[in-house]
Protein backbone atom coordinates (compact mmCIF):
# COMPACT_ATOMS: atom_id res chain seq x y z
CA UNK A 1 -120.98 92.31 0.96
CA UNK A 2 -120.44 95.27 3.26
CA UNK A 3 -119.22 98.35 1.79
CA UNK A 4 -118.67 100.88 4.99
CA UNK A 5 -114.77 101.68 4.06
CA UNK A 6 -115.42 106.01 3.60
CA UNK A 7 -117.10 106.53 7.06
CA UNK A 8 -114.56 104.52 8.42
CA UNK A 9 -111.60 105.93 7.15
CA UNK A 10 -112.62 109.62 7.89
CA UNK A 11 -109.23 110.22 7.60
CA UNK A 12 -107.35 112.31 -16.21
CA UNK A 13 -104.83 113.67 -18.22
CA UNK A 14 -106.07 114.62 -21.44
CA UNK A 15 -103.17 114.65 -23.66
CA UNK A 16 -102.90 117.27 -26.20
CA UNK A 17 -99.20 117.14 -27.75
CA UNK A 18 -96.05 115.61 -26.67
CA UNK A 19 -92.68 116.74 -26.14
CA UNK A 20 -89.78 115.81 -27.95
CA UNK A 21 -88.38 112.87 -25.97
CA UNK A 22 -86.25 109.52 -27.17
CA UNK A 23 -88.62 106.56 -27.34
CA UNK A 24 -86.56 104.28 -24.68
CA UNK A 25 -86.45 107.57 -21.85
CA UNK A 26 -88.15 106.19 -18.64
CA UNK A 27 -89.51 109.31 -18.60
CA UNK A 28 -92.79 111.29 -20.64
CA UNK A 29 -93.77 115.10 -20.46
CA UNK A 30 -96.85 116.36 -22.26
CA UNK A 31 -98.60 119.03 -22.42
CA UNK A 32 -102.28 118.64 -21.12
CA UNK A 33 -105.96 119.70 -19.94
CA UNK A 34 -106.51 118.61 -16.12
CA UNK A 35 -110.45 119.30 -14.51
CA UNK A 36 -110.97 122.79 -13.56
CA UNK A 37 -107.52 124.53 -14.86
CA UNK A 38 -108.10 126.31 -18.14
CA UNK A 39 -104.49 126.78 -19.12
CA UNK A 40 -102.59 124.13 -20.32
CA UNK A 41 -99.90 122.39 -18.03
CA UNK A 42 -97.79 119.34 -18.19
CA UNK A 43 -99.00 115.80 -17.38
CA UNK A 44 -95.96 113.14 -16.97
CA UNK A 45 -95.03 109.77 -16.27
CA UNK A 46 -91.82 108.03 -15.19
CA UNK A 47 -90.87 104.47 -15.34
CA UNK A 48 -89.31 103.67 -11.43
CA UNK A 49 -88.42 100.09 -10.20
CA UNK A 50 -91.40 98.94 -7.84
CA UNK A 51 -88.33 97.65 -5.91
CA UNK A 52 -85.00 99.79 -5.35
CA UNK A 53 -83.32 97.03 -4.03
CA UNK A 54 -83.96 95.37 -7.42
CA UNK A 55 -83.63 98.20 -10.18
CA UNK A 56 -83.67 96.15 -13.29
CA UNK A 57 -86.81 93.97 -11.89
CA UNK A 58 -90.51 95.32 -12.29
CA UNK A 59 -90.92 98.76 -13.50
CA UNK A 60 -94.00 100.84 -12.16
CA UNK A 61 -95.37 104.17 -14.03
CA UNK A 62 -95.26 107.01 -11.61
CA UNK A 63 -98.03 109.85 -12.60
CA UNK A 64 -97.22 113.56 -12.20
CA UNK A 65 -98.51 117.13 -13.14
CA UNK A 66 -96.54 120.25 -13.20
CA UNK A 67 -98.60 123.57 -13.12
CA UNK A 68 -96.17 126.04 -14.76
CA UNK A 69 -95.24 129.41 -13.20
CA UNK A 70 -96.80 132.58 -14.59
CA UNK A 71 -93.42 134.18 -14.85
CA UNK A 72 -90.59 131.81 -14.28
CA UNK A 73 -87.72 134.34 -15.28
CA UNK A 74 -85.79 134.35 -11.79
CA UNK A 75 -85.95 130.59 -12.33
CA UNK A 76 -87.34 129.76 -8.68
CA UNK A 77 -87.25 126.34 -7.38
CA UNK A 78 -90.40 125.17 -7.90
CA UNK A 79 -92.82 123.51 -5.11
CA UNK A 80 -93.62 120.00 -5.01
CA UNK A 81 -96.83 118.70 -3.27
CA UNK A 82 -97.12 116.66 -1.11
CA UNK A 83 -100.75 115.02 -0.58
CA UNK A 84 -102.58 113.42 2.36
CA UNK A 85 -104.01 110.64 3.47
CA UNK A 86 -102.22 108.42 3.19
CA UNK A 87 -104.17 107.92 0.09
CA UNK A 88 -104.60 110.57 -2.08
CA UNK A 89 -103.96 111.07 -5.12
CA UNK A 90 -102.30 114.44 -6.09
CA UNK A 91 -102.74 115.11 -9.44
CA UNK A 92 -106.27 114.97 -8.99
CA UNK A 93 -105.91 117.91 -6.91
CA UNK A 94 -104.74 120.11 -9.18
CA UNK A 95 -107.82 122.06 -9.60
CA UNK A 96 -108.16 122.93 -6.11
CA UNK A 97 -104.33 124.18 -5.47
CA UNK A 98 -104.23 125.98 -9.14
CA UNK A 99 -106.36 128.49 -7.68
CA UNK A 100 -105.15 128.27 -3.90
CA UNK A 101 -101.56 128.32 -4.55
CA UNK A 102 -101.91 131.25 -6.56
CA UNK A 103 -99.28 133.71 -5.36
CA UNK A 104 -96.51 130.62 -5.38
CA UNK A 105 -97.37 129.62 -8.40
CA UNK A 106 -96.87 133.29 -9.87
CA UNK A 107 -93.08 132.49 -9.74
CA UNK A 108 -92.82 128.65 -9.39
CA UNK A 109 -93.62 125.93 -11.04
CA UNK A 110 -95.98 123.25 -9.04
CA UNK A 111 -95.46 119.97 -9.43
CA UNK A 112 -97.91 117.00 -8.26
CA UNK A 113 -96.90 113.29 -7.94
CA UNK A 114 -99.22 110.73 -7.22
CA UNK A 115 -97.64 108.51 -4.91
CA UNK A 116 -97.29 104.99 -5.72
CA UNK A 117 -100.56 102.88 -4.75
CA UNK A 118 -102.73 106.58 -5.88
CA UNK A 119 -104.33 108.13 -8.76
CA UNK A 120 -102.26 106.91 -12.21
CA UNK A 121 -99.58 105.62 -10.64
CA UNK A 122 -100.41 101.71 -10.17
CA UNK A 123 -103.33 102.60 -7.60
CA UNK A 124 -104.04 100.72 -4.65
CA UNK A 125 -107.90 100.58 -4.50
CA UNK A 126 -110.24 98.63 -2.65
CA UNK A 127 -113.51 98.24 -5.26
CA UNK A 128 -116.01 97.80 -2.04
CA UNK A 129 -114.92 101.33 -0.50
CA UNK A 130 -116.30 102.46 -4.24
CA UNK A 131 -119.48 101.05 -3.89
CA UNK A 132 -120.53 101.58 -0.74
CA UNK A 133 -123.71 102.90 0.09
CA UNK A 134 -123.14 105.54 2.50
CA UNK A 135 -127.10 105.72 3.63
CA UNK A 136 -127.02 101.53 4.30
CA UNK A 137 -123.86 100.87 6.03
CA UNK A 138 -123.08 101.53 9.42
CA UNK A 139 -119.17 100.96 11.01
CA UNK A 140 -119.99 98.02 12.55
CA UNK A 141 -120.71 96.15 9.04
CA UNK A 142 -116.77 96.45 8.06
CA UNK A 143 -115.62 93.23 9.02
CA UNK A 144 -112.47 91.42 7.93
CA UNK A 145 -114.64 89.79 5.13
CA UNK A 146 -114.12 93.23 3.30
CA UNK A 147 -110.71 93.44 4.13
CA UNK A 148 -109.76 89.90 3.00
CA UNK A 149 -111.58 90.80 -0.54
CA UNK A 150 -109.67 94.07 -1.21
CA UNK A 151 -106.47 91.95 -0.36
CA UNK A 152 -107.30 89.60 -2.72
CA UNK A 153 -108.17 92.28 -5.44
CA UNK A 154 -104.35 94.42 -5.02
CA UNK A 155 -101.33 93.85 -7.58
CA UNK A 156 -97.96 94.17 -6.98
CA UNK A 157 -95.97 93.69 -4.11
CA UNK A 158 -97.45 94.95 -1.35
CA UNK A 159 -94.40 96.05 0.74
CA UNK A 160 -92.98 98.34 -1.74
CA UNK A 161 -95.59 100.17 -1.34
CA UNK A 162 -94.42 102.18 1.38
CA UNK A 163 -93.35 105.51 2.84
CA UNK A 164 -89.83 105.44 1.84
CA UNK A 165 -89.89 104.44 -1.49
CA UNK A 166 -92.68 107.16 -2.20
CA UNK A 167 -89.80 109.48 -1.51
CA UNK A 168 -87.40 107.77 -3.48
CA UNK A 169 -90.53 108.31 -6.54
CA UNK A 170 -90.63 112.22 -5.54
CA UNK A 171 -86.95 112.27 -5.62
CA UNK A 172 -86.45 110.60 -8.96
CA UNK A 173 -89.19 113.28 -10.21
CA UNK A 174 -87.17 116.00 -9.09
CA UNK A 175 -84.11 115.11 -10.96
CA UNK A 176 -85.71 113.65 -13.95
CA UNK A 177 -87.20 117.43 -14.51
CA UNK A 178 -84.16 118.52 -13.93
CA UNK A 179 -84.08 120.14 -10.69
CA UNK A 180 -81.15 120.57 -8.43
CA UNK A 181 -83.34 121.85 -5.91
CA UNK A 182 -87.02 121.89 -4.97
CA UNK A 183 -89.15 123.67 -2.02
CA UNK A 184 -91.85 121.38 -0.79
CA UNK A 185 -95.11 121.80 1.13
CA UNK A 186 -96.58 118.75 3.07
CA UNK A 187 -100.26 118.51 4.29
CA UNK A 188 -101.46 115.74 6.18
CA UNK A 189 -100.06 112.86 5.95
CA UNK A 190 -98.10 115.07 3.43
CA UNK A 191 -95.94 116.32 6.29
CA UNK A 192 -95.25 112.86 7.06
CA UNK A 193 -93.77 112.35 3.73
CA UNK A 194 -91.78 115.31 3.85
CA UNK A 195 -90.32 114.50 6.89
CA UNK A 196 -89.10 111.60 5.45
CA UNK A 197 -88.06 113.28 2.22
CA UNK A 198 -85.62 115.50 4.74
CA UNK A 199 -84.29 112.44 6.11
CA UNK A 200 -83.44 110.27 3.09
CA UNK A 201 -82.85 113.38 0.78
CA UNK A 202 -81.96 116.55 2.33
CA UNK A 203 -79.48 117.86 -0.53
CA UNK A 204 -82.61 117.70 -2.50
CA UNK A 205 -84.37 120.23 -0.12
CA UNK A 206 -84.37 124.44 0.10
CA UNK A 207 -87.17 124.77 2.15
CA UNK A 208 -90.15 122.93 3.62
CA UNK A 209 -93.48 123.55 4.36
CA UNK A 210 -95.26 121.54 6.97
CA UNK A 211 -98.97 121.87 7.50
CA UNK A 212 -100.83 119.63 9.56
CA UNK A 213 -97.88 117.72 10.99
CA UNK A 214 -98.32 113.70 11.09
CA UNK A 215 -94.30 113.37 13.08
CA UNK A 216 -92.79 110.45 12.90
CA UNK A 217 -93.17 110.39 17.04
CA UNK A 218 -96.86 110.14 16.87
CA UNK A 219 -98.83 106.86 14.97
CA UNK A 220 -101.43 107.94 12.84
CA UNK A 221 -104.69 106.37 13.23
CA UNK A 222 -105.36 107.58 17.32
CA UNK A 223 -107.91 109.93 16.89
CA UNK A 224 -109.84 109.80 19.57
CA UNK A 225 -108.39 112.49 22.41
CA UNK A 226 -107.70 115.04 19.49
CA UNK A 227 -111.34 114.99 17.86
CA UNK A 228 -112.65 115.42 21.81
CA UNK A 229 -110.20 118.23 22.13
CA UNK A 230 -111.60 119.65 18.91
CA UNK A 231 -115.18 118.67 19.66
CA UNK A 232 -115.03 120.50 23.16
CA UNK A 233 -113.25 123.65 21.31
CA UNK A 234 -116.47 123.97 18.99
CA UNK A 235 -119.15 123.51 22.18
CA UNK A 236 -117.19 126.60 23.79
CA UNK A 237 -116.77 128.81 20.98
CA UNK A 238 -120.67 128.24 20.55
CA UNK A 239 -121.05 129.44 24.11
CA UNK A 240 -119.36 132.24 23.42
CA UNK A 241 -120.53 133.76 20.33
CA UNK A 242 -123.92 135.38 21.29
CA UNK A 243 -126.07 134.45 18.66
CA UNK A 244 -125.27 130.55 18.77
CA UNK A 245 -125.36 130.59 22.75
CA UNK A 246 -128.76 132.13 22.21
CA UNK A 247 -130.04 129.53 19.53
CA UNK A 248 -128.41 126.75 21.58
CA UNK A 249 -127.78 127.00 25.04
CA UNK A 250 -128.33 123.53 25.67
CA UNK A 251 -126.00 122.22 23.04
CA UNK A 252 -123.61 119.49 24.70
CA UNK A 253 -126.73 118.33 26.85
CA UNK A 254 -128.48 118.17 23.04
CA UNK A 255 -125.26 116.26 22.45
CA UNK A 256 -125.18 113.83 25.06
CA UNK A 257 -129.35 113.21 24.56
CA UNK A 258 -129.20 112.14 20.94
CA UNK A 259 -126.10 109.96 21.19
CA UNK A 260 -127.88 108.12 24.16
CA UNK A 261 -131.06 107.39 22.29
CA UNK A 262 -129.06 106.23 19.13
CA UNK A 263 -127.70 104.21 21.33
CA UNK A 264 -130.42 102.88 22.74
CA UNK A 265 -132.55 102.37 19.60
CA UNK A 266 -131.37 102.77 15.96
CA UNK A 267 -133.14 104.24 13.89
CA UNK A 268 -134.46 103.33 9.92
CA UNK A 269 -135.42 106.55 8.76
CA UNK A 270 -137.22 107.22 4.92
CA UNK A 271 -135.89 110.70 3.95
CA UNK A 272 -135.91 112.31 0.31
CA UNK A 273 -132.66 111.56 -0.79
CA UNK A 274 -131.04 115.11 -0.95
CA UNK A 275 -128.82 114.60 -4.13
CA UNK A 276 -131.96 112.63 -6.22
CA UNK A 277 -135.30 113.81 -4.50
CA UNK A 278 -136.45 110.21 -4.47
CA UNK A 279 -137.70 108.58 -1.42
CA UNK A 280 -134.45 106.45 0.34
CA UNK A 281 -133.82 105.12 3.62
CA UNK A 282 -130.87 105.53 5.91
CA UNK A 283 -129.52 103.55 8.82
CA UNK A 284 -128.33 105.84 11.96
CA UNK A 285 -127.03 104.39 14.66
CA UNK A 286 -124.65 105.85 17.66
CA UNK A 287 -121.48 105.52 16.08
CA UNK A 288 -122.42 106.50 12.37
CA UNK A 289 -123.76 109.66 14.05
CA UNK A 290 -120.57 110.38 15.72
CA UNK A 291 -118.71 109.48 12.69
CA UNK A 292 -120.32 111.91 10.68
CA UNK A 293 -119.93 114.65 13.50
CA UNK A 294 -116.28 113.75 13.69
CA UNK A 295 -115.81 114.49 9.71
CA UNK A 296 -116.99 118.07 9.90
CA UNK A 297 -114.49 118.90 12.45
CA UNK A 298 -111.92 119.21 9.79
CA UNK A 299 -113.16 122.19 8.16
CA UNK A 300 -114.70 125.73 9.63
CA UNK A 301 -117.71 125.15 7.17
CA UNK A 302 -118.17 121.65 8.53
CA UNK A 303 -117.47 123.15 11.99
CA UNK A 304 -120.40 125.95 11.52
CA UNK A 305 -122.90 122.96 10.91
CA UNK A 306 -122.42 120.78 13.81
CA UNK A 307 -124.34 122.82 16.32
CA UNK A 308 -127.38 122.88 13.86
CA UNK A 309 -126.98 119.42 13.33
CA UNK A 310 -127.06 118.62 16.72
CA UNK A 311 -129.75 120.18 18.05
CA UNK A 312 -132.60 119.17 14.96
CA UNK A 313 -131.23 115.55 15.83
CA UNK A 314 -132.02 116.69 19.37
CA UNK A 315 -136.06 117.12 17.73
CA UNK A 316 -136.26 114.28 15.83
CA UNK A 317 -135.23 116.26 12.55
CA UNK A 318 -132.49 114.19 11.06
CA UNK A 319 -132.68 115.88 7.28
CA UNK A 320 -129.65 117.60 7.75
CA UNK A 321 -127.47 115.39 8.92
CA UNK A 322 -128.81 113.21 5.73
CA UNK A 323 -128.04 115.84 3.43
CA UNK A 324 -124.38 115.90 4.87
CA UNK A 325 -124.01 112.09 4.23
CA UNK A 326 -124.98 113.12 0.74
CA UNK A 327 -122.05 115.08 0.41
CA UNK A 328 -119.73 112.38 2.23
CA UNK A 329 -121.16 110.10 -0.29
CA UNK A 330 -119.62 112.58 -3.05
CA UNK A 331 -116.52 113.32 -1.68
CA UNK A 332 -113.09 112.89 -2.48
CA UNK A 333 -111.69 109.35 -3.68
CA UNK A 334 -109.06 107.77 -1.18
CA UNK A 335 -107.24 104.85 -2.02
CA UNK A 336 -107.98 102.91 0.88
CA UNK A 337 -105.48 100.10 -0.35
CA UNK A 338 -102.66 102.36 0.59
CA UNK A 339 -103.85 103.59 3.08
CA UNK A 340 -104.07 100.22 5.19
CA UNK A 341 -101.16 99.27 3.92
CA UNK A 342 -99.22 101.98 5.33
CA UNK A 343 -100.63 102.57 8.82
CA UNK A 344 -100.93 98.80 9.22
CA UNK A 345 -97.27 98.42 8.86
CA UNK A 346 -95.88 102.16 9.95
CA UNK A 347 -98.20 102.98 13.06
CA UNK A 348 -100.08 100.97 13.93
CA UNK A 349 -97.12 98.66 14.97
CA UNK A 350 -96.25 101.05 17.39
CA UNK A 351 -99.34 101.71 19.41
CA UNK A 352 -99.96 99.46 22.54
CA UNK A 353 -103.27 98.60 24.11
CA UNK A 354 -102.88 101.24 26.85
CA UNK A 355 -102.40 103.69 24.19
CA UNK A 356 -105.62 102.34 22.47
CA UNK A 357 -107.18 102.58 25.79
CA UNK A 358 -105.76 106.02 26.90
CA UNK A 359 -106.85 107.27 23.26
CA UNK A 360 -110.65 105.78 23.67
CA UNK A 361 -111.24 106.95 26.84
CA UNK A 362 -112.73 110.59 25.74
CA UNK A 363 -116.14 112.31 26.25
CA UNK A 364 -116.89 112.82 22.33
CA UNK A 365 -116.68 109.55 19.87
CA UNK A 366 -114.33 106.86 22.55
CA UNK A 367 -112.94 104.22 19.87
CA UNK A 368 -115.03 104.60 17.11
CA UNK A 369 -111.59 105.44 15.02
CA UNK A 370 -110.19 102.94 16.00
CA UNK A 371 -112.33 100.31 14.60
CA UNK A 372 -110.57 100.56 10.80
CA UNK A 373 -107.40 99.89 11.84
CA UNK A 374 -108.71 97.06 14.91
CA UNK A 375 -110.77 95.21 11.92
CA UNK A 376 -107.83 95.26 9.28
CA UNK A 377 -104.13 95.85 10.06
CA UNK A 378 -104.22 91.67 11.84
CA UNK A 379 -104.92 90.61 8.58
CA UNK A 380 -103.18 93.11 6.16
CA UNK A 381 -99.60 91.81 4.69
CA UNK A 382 -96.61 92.87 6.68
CA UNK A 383 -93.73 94.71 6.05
CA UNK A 384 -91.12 96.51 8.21
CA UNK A 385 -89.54 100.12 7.32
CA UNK A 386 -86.32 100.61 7.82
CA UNK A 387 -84.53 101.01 11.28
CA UNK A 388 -84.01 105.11 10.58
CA UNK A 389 -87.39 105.27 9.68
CA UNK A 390 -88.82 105.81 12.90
CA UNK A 391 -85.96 108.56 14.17
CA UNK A 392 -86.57 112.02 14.55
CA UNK A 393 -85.71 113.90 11.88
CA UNK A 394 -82.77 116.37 12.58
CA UNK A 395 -82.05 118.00 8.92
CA UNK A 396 -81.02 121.30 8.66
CA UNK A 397 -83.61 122.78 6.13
CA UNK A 398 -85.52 126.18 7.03
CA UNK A 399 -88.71 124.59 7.62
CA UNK A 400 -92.21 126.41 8.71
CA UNK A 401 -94.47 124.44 10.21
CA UNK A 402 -98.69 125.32 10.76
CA UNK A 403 -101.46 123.93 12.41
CA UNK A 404 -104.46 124.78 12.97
CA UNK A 405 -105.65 125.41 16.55
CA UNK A 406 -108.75 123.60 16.26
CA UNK A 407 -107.83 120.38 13.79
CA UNK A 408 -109.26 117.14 15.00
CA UNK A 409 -106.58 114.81 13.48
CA UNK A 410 -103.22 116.46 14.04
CA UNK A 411 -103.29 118.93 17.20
CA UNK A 412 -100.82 121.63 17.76
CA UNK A 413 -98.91 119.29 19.55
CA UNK A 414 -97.89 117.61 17.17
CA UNK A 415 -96.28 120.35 15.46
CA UNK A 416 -94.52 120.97 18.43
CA UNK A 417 -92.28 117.54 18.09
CA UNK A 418 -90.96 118.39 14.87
CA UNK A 419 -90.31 121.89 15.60
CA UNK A 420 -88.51 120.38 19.34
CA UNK A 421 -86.37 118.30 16.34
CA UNK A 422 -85.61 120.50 13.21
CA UNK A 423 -83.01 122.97 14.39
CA UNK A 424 -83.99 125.65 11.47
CA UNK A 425 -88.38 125.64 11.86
CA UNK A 426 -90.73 127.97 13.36
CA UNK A 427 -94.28 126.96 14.45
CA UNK A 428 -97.17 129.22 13.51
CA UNK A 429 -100.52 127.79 15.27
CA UNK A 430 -103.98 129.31 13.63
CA UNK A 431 -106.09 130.46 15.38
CA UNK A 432 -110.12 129.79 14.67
CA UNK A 433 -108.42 126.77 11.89
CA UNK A 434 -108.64 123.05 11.53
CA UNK A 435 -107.44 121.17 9.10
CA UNK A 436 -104.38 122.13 6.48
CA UNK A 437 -104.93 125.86 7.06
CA UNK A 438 -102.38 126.84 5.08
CA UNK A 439 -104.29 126.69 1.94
CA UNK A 440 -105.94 129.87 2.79
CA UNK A 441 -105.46 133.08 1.65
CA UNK A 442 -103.55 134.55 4.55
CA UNK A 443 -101.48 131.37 5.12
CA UNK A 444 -100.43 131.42 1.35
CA UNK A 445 -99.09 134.43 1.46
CA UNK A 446 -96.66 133.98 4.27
CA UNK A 447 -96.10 130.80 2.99
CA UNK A 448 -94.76 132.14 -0.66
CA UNK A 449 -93.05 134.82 1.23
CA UNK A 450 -91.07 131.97 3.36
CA UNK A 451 -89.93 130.47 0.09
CA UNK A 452 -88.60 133.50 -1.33
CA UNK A 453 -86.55 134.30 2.40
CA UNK A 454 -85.76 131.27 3.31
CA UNK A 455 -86.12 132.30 7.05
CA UNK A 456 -89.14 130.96 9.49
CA UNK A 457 -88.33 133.80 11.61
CA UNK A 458 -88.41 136.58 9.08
CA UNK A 459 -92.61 137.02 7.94
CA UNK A 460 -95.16 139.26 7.77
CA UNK A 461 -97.96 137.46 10.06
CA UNK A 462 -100.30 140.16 10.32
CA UNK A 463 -103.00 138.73 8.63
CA UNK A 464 -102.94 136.08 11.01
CA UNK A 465 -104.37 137.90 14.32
CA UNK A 466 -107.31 139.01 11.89
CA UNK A 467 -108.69 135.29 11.29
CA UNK A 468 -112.11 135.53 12.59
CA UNK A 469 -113.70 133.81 15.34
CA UNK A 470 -115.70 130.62 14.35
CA UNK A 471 -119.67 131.74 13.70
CA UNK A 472 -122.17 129.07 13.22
CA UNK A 473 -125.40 128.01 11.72
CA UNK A 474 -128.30 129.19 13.22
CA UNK A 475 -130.99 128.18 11.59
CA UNK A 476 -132.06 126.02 8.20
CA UNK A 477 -132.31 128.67 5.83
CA UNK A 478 -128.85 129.55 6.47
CA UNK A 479 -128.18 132.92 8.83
CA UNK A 480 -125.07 133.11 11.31
């Protein structure tokens, strides 16, 4: 059995007491312990029908979190999450955005939903993406053998499990808490949710936050011109920062050398494994090299790697990049049952074979992410969203929308459709940033003040000319 989902798809509740509720409300609230929040917060479920059209068939549990506000005295609408992906799970977030979303959460609740097919709420998960063995596999051992066996392994009906009715979920949240009004903040795939939820919902809506855009205009899954865009981006900046043009002057010739000879000749190599200390082996080939390249273009610490990476490949050293599969191997969990079964029905529908080829024919990784989507979506169940579904969204909400200038997965660009479409948005563009900068420190801050205003066109973005360039790893003890 092959297990290569992860490298192919790059891209608990603890109850302590519960509330006072009557015993046939769809809904629970309890206060709760979540991993790495001290503080108590509120861990909830709510019975929703699996399908709308049908609300007194099959019921589905719908997992959420709220994170309460410090002070919530001037009783602000509080900020729903919206997670990435498509796949993960929110709530298992929470951690992570307690501490990031700090200044919002000062005055606003948070609240995190896993969406349908994630986390508690009737996941989606294919048991082989679990187990794999990311030192074994390579991308070209996914075959639709794996596919067919997570298909078989799913529960529920399949095409409920979509876009739309994961807004319908958020929505019922919302008013179940009792909310006439939320703010919400998309990243990812997130913003392609929220663009949804201001189509289907908008009375539900003060503000949005879009970081990352995914627009409706653009099918996710055609990765391949943006992560050469990106990949070009870092070989520049490396040229001109002194002491990384000085360590590696020869850096997209390194590049170009190593990819050739994986090509030529994979390699078997025994390494100590970096996470147990015991002697392993790991498969490298071409495209698991570029796959693993491609991954640390999403973040600026992943970024400051690559040229280190590259050029010990470039001398036969290959511990590092080992030690980064390591990590990959210990990442975040995706539910990679949702996420086929949205692309494979919401984009990838839409993209023709010249876009494949237009999208492949780059100077960095070609089609290598397209091979998920190539091996799967022909065999994955179908179902068709609606016929608004695929319209640009026109709502009137004040909307700011990010991205970061040097993201792989969702260039500037396309921020720039759903800014061309909302008639109330601004578009900030980071500079030095990749992927979902708007959970940093600067970002948050004109984010929370954006909530409070209500106007795109009214912030302080100072601290936005001060993000530094990108610096990089120059050697394997560590300096930059």
């Amino acid at each position: 059995m092959h297990k290569s989902w992860k490298g192919l798809l790059i891209l608990t509740c603890l109850s302590v007491m519960t509330t006072s509720m009557a015993d046939d409300s769809p809904l629970t609230l309890e206060q709760c312990h979540l991993e790495g929040i001290k503080q108590q917060v509120k861990c909830g479920q709510l019975l929703v029908p699996e399908n709308y059209q049908q609300p007194n068939g099959e019921k589905i549990s719908i997992n959420f979190a709220v994170l309460p506000a410090i002070d919530n005295s001037n009783d602000k609408a509080p900020l729903m999450f919206l997670a990435g992906g498509p796949g993960q799970a929110a709530v298992s977030l929470a951690g992570g955005l307690y501490k990031a979303f700090n200044e919002v959460r000062k005055t606003r609740d948070i609240i995190l939903v896993d969406q349908r097919g994630t986390g508690q709420s009737h996941p989606l998960q294919c048991d082989n993406a679990i187990e794999m063995d990311a030192y074994q596999s390579l991308p070209e051992d996914f075959d639709v053998s794996d596919v067919k066996q997570c298909i078989s392994a799913l529960t529920g009906d399949l095409s409920q499990y979509n876009s739309e009715n994961a807004i319908r979920d958020f929505d019922a949240v919302r008013q179940s808490l009792g909310h006439e009004k939320i703010t919400i903040y998309g990243g990812s795939y997130g913003t392609r949710a929220g663009l949804v939820y201001m189509r289907m919902f908008p009375e539900s809506i003060s503000a949005v936050v879009l970081d990352s855009v995914g627009p409706i205009e653009v099918p996710i899954g055609l990765f391949g011109q943006s992560s050469a865009r990106s990949f070009e981006l870092l070989l520049a900046h490396c040229q001109q920062e002194a002491s990384c043009q000085a360590t590696y002057p020869n850096l997209a010739q390194e590049f170009k050398q190593v990819v050739a000879q994986l090509e030529q000749k994979p390699l078997t190599l025994t390494i100590p494994h970096p996470r147990l200390g015991t002697s392993t082996t790991m498969k490298l080939n071409r495209s698991k090299f570029l796959s693993t390249i491609f991954t640390q273009l999403y973040s600026l610490e992943g970024r400051s790697l690559v040229p280190l990476l590259i050029h010990q490949a470039a001398q036969g050293n290959y511990a590092p990049l080992a030690g980064l599969t390591a990590a990959s191997d210990n990442g975040m969990e995706m539910f990679v049952g949702l996420t086929m079964n949205i692309v494979c029905n919401e984009d990838i529908p839409k993209v023709t074979d010249a876009m494949m080829a237009a999208d492949a024919n780059n100077a960095f990784n070609g089609s290598i992410s397209h091979k998920a989507w190539t091996t799967a979506c022909p065999v994955w169940p179908k179902y068709s969203p609606s016929d608004d579904f695929y319209q640009p969204v026109t709502a009137d909400i004040p909307t700011l929308i990010i991205s970061g200038e040097l993201d792989p997965v969702t260039p500037p660009s396309n921020g720039d459709f759903a800014d061309k479409s909302l008639p109330n948005s601004k578009h900030i563009v980071m500079k030095n940033s990749s992927h979902t900068p708007g959970v940093s420190a600067c970002a948050i801050n004109v984010i929370n003040e954006f909530l409070d205003k209500k106007d795109p066109n009214d912030l302080d973005e100072a601290c936005l000319a001060e993000i530094p360039n990108e610096s990089f790893m120059t050697g394997l003890n560590g300096g930059i």
